[in-house]
PDB file of N, CA and C in Angstrom:
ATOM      1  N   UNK A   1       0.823  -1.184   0.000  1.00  0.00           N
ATOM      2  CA  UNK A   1       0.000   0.000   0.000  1.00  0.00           C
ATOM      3  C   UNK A   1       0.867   1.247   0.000  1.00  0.00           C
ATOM      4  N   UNK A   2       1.737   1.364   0.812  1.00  0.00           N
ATOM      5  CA  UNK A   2       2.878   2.644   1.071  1.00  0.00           C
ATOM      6  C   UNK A   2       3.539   2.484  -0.901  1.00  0.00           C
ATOM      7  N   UNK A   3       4.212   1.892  -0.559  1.00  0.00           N
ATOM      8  CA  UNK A   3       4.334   1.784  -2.109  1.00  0.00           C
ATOM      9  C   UNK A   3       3.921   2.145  -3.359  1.00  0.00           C
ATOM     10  N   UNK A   4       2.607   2.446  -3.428  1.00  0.00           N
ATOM     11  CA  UNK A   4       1.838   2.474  -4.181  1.00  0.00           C
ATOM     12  C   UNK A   4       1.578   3.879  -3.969  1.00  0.00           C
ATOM     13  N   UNK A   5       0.935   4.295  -2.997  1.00  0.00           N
ATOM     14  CA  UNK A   5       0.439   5.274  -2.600  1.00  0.00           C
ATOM     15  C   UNK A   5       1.251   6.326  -2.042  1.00  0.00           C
ATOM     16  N   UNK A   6       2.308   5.929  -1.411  1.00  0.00           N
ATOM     17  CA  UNK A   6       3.332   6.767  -0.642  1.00  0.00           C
ATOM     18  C   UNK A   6       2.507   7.271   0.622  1.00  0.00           C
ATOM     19  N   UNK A   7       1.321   7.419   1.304  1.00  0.00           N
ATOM     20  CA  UNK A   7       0.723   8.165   2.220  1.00  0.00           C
ATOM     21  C   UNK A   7      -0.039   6.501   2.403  1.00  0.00           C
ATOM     22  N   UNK A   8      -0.220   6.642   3.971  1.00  0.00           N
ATOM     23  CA  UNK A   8      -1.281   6.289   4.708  1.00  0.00           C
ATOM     24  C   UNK A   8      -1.717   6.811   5.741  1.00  0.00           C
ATOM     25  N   UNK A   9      -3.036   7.426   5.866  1.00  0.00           N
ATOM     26  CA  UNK A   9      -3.793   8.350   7.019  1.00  0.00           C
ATOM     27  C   UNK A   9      -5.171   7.439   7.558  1.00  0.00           C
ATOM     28  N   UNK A  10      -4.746   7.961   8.809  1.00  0.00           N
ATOM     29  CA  UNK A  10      -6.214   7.611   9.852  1.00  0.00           C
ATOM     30  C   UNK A  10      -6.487   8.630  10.093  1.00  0.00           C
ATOM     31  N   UNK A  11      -8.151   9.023  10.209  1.00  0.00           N
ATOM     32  CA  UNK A  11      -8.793   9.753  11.320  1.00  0.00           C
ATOM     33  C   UNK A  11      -9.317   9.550  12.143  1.00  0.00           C
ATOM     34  N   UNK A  12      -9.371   9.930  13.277  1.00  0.00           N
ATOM     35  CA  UNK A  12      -9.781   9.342  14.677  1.00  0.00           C
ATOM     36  C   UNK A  12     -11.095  10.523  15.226  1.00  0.00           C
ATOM     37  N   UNK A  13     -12.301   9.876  15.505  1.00  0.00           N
ATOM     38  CA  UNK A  13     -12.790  10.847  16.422  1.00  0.00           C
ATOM     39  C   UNK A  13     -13.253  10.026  17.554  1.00  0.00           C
ATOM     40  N   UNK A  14     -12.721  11.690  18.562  1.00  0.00           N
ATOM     41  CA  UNK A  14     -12.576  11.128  19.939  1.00  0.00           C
ATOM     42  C   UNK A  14     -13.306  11.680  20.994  1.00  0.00           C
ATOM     43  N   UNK A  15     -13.930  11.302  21.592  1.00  0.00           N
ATOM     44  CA  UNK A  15     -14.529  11.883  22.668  1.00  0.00           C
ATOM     45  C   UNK A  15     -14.034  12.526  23.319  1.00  0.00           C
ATOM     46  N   UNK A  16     -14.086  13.779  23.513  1.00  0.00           N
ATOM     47  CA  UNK A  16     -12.606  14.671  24.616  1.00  0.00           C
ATOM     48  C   UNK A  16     -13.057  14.495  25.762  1.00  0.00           C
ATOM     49  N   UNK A  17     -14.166  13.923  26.377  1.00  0.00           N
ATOM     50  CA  UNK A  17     -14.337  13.695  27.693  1.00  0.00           C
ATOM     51  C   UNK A  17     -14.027  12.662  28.662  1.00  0.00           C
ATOM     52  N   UNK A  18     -13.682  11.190  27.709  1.00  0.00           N
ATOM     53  CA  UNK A  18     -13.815  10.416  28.159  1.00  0.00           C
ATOM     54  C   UNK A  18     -12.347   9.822  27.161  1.00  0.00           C
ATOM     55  N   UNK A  19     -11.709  10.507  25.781  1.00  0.00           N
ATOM     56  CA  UNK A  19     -10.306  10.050  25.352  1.00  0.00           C
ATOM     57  C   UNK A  19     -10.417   8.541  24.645  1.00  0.00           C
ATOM     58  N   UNK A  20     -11.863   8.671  24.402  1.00  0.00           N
ATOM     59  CA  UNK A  20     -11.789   7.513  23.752  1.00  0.00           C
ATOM     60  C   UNK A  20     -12.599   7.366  22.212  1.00  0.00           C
ATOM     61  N   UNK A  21     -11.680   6.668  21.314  1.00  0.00           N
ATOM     62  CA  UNK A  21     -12.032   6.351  19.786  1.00  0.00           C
ATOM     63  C   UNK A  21     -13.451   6.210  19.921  1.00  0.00           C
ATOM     64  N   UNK A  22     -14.165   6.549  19.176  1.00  0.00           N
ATOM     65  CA  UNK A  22     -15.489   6.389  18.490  1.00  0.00           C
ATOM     66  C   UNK A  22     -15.778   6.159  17.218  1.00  0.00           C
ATOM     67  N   UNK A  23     -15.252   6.482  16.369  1.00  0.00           N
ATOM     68  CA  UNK A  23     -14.646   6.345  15.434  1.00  0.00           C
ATOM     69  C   UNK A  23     -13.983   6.632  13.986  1.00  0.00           C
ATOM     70  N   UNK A  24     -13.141   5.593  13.490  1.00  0.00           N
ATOM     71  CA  UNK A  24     -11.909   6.353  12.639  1.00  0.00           C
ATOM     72  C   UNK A  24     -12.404   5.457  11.892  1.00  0.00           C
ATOM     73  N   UNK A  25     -11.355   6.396  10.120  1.00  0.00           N
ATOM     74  CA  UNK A  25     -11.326   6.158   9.012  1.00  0.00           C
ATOM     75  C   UNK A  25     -10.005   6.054   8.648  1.00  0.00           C
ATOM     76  N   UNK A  26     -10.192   5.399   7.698  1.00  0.00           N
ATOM     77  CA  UNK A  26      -8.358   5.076   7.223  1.00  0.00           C
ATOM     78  C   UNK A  26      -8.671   5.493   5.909  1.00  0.00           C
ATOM     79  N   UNK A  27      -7.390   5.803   4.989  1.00  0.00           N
ATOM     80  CA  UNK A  27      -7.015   5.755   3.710  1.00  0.00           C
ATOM     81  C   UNK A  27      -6.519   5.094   3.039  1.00  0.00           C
ATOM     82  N   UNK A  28      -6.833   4.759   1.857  1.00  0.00           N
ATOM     83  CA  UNK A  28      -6.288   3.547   0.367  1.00  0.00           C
ATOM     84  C   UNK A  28      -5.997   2.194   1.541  1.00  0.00           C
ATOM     85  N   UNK A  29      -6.877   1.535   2.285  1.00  0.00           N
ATOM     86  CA  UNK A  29      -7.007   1.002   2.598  1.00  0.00           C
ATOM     87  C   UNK A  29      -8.022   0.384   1.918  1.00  0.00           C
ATOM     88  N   UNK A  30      -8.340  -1.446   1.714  1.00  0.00           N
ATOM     89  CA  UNK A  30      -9.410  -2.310   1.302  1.00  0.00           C
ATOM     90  C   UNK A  30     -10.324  -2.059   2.336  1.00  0.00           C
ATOM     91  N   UNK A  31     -11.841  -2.385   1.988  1.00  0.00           N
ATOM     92  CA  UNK A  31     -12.671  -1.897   2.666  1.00  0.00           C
ATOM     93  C   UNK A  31     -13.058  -3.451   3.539  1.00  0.00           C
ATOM     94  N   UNK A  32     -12.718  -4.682   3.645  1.00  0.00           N
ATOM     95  CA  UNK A  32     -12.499  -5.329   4.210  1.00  0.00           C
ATOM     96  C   UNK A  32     -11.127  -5.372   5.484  1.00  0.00           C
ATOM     97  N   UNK A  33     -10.070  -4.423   5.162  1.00  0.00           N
ATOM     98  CA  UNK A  33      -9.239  -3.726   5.984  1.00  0.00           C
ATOM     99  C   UNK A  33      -9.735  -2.785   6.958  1.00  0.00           C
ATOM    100  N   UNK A  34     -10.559  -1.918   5.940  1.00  0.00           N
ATOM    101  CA  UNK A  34     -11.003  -0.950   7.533  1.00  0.00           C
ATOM    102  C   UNK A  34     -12.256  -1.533   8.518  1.00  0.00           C
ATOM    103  N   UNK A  35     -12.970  -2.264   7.883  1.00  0.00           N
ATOM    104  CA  UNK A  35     -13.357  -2.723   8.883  1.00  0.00           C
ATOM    105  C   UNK A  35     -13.126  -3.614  10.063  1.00  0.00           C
ATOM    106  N   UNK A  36     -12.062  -4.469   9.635  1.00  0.00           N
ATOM    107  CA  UNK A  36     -11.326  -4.919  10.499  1.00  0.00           C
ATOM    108  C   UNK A  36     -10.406  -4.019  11.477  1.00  0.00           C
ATOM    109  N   UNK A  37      -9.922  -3.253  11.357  1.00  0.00           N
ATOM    110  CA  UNK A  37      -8.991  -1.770  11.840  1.00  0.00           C
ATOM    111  C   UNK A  37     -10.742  -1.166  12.458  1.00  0.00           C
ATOM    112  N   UNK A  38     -11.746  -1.186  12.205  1.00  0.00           N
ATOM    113  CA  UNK A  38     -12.083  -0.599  13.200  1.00  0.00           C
ATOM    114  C   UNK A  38     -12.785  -1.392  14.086  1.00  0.00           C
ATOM    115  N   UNK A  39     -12.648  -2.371  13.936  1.00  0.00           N
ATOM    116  CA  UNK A  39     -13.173  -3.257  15.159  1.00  0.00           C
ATOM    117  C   UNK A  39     -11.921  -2.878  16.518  1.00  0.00           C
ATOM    118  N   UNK A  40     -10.509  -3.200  16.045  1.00  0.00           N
ATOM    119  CA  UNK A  40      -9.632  -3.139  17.050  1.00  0.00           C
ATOM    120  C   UNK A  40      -9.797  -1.185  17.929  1.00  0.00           C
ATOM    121  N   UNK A  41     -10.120  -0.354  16.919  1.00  0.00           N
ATOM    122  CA  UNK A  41     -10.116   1.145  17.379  1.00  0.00           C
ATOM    123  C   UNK A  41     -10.994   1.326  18.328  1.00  0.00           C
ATOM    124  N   UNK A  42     -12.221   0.970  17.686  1.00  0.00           N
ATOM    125  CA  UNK A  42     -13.384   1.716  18.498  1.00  0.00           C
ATOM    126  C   UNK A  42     -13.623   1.224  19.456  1.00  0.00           C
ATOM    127  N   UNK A  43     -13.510   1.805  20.704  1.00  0.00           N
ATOM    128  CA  UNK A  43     -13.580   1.903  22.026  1.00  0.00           C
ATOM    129  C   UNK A  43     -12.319   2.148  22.701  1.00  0.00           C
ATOM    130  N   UNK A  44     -11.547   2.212  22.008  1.00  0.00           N
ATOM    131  CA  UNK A  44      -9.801   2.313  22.855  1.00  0.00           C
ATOM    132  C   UNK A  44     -10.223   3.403  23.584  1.00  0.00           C
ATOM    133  N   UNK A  45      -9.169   3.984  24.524  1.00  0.00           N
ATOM    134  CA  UNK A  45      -9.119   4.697  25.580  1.00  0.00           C
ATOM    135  C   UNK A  45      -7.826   4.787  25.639  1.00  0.00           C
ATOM    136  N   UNK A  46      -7.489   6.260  24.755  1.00  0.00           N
ATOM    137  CA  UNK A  46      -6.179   6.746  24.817  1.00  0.00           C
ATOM    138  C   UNK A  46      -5.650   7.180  25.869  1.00  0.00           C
ATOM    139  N   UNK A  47      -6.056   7.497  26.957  1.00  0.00           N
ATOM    140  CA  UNK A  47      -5.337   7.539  28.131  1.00  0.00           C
ATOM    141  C   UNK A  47      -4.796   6.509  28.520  1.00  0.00           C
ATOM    142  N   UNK A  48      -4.775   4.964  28.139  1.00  0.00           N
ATOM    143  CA  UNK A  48      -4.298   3.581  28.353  1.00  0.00           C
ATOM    144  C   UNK A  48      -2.922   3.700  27.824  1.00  0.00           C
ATOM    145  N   UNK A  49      -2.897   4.898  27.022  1.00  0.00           N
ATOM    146  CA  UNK A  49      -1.707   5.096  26.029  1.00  0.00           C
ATOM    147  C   UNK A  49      -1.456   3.928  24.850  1.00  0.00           C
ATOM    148  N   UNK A  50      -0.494   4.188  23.799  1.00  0.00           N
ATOM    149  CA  UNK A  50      -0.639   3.170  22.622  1.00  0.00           C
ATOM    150  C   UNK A  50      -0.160   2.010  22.441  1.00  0.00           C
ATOM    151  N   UNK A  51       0.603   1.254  23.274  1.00  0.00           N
ATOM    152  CA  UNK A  51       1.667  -0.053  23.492  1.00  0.00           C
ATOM    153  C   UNK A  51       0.605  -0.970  23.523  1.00  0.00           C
ATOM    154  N   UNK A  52      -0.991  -1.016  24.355  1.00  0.00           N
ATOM    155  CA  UNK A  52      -1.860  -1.772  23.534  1.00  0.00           C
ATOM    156  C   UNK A  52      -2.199  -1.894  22.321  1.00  0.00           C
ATOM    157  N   UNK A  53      -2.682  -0.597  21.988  1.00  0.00           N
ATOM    158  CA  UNK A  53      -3.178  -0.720  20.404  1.00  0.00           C
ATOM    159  C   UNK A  53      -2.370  -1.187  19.479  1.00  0.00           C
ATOM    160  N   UNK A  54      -1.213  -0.747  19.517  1.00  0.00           N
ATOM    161  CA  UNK A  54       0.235  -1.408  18.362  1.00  0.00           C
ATOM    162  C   UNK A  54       0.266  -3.066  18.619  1.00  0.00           C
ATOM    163  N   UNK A  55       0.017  -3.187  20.381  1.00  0.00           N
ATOM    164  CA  UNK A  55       0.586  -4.234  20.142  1.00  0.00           C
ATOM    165  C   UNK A  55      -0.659  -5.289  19.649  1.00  0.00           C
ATOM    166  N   UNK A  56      -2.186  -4.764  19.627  1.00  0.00           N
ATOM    167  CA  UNK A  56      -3.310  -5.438  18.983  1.00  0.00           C
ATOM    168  C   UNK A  56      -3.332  -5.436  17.016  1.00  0.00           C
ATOM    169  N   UNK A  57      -3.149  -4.130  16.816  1.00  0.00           N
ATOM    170  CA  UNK A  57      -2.329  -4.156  15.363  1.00  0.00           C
ATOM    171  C   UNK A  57      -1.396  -5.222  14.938  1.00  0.00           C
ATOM    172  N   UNK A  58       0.160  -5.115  15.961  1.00  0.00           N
ATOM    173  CA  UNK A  58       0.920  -6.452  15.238  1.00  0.00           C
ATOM    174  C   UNK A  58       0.256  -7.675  15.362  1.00  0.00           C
ATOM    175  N   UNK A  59      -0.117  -8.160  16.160  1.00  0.00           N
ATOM    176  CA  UNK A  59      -0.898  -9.169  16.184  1.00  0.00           C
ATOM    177  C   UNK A  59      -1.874  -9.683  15.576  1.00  0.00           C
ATOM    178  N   UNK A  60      -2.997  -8.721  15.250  1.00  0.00           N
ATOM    179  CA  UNK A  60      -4.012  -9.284  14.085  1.00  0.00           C
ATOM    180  C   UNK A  60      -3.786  -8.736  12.987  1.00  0.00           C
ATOM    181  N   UNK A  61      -3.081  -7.725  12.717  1.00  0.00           N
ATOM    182  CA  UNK A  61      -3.100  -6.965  11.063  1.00  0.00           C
ATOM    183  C   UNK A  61      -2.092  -7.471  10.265  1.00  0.00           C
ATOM    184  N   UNK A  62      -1.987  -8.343   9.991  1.00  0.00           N
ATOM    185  CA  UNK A  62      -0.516  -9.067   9.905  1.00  0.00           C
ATOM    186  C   UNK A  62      -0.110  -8.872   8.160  1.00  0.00           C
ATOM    187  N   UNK A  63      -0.289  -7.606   7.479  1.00  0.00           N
ATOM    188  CA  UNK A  63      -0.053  -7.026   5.979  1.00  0.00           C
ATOM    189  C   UNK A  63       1.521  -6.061   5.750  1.00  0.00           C
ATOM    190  N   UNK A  64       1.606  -6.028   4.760  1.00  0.00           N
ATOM    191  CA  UNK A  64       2.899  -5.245   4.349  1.00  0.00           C
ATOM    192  C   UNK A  64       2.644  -3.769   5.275  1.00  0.00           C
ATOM    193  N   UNK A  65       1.011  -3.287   4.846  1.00  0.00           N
ATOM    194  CA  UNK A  65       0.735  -1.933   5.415  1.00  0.00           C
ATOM    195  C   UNK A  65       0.835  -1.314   7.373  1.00  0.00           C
ATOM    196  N   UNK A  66       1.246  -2.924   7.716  1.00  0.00           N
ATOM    197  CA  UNK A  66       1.369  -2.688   9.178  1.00  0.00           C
ATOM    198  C   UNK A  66       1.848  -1.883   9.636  1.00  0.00           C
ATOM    199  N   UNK A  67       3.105  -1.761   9.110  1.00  0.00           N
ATOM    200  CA  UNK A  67       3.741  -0.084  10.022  1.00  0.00           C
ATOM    201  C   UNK A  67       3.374   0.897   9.728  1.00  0.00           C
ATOM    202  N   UNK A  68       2.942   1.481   8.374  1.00  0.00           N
ATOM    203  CA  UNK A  68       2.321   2.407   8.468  1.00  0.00           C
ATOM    204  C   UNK A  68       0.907   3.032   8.986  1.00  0.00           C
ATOM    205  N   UNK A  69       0.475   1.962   8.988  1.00  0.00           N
ATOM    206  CA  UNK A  69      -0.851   1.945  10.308  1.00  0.00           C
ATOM    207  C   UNK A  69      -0.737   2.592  11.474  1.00  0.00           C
ATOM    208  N   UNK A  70       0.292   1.894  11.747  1.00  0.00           N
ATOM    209  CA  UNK A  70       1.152   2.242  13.678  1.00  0.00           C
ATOM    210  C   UNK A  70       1.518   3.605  13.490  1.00  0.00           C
ATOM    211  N   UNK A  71       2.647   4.039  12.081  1.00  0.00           N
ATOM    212  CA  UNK A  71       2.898   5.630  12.442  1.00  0.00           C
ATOM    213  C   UNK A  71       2.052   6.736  12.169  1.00  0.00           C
ATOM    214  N   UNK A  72       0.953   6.007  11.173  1.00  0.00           N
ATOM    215  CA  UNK A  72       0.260   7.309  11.277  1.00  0.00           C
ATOM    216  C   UNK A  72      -0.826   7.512  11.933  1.00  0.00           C
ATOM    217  N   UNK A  73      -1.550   6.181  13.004  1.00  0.00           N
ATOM    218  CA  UNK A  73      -2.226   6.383  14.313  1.00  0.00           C
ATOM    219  C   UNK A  73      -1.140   6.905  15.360  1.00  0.00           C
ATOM    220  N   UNK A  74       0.097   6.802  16.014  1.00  0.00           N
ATOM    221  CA  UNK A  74       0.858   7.507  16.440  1.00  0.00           C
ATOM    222  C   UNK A  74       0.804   8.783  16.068  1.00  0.00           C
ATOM    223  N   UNK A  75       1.015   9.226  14.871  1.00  0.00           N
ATOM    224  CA  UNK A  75       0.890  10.696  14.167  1.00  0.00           C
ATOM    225  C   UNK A  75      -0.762  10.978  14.612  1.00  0.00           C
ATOM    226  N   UNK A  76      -1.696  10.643  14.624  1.00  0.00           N
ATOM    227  CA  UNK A  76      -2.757  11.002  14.827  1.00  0.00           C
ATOM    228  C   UNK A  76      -2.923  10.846  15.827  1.00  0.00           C
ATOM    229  N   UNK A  77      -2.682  10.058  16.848  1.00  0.00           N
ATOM    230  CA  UNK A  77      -2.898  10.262  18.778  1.00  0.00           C
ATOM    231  C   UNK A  77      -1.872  11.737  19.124  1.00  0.00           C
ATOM    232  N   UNK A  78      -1.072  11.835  18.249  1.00  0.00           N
ATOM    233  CA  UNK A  78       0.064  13.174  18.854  1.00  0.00           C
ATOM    234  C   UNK A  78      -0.997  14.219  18.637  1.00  0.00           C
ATOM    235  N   UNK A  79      -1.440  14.431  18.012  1.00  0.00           N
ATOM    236  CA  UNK A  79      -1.924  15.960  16.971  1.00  0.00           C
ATOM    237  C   UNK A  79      -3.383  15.754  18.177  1.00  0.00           C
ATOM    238  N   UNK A  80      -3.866  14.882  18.662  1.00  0.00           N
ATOM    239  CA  UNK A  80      -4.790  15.256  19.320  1.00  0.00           C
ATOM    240  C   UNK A  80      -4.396  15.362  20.903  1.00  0.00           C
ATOM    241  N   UNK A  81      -3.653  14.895  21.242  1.00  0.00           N
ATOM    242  CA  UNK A  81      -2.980  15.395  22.817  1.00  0.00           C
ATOM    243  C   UNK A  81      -2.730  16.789  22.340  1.00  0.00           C
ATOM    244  N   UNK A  82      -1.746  16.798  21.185  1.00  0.00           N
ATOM    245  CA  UNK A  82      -1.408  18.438  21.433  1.00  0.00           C
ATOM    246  C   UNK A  82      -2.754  19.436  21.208  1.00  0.00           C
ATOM    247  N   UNK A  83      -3.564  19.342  20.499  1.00  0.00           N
ATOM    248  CA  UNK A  83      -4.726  19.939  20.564  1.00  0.00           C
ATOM    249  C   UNK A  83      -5.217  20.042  21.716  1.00  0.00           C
ATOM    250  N   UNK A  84      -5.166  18.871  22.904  1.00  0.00           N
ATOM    251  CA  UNK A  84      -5.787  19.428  23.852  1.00  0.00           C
ATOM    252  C   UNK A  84      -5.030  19.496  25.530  1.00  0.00           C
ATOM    253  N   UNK A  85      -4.176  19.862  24.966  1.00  0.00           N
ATOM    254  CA  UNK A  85      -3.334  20.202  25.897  1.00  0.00           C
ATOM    255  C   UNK A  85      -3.042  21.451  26.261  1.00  0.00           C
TER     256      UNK A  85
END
């Protein structure tokens, strides 16, 4: 997918009260992909911080596109701490 595309993006929406996924969209992702990716999202609780979620990603997402999954939900948990910080 990176390959191809050079970009992979998630969007996340989050409850600011409670810090938790409700839910996200991915890009040039198969649509049998995102739904799987959002089974693992929705309900996380980013205050748990991300060493779960990555480590539920390596474990079931098991595609070439795996790491870029991880950095650009990383890239997207940053941009929303700093927003509300």
């Amino acid at each position: 997918m990176y390959e191809k595309y050079k970009y992979a993006g998630i969007v996340l929406e989050i409850e600011q009260n409670t810090h938790i996924v409700i839910d996200v969209e991915f890009t040039v992702i198969t649509d049998l992909t995102k739904k799987f990716l959002r089974k693992i999202f929705i309900g996380y609780d980013l205050t748990q911080g991300l060493d779960e979620l990555i480590r539920l990603v390596k474990k079931h997402y098991l595609a070439p596109s795996q790491q870029a999954i991880i950095v650009a939900m990383e890239a997207a948990v940053q941009r929303y701490w700093n927003s509300v910080s």
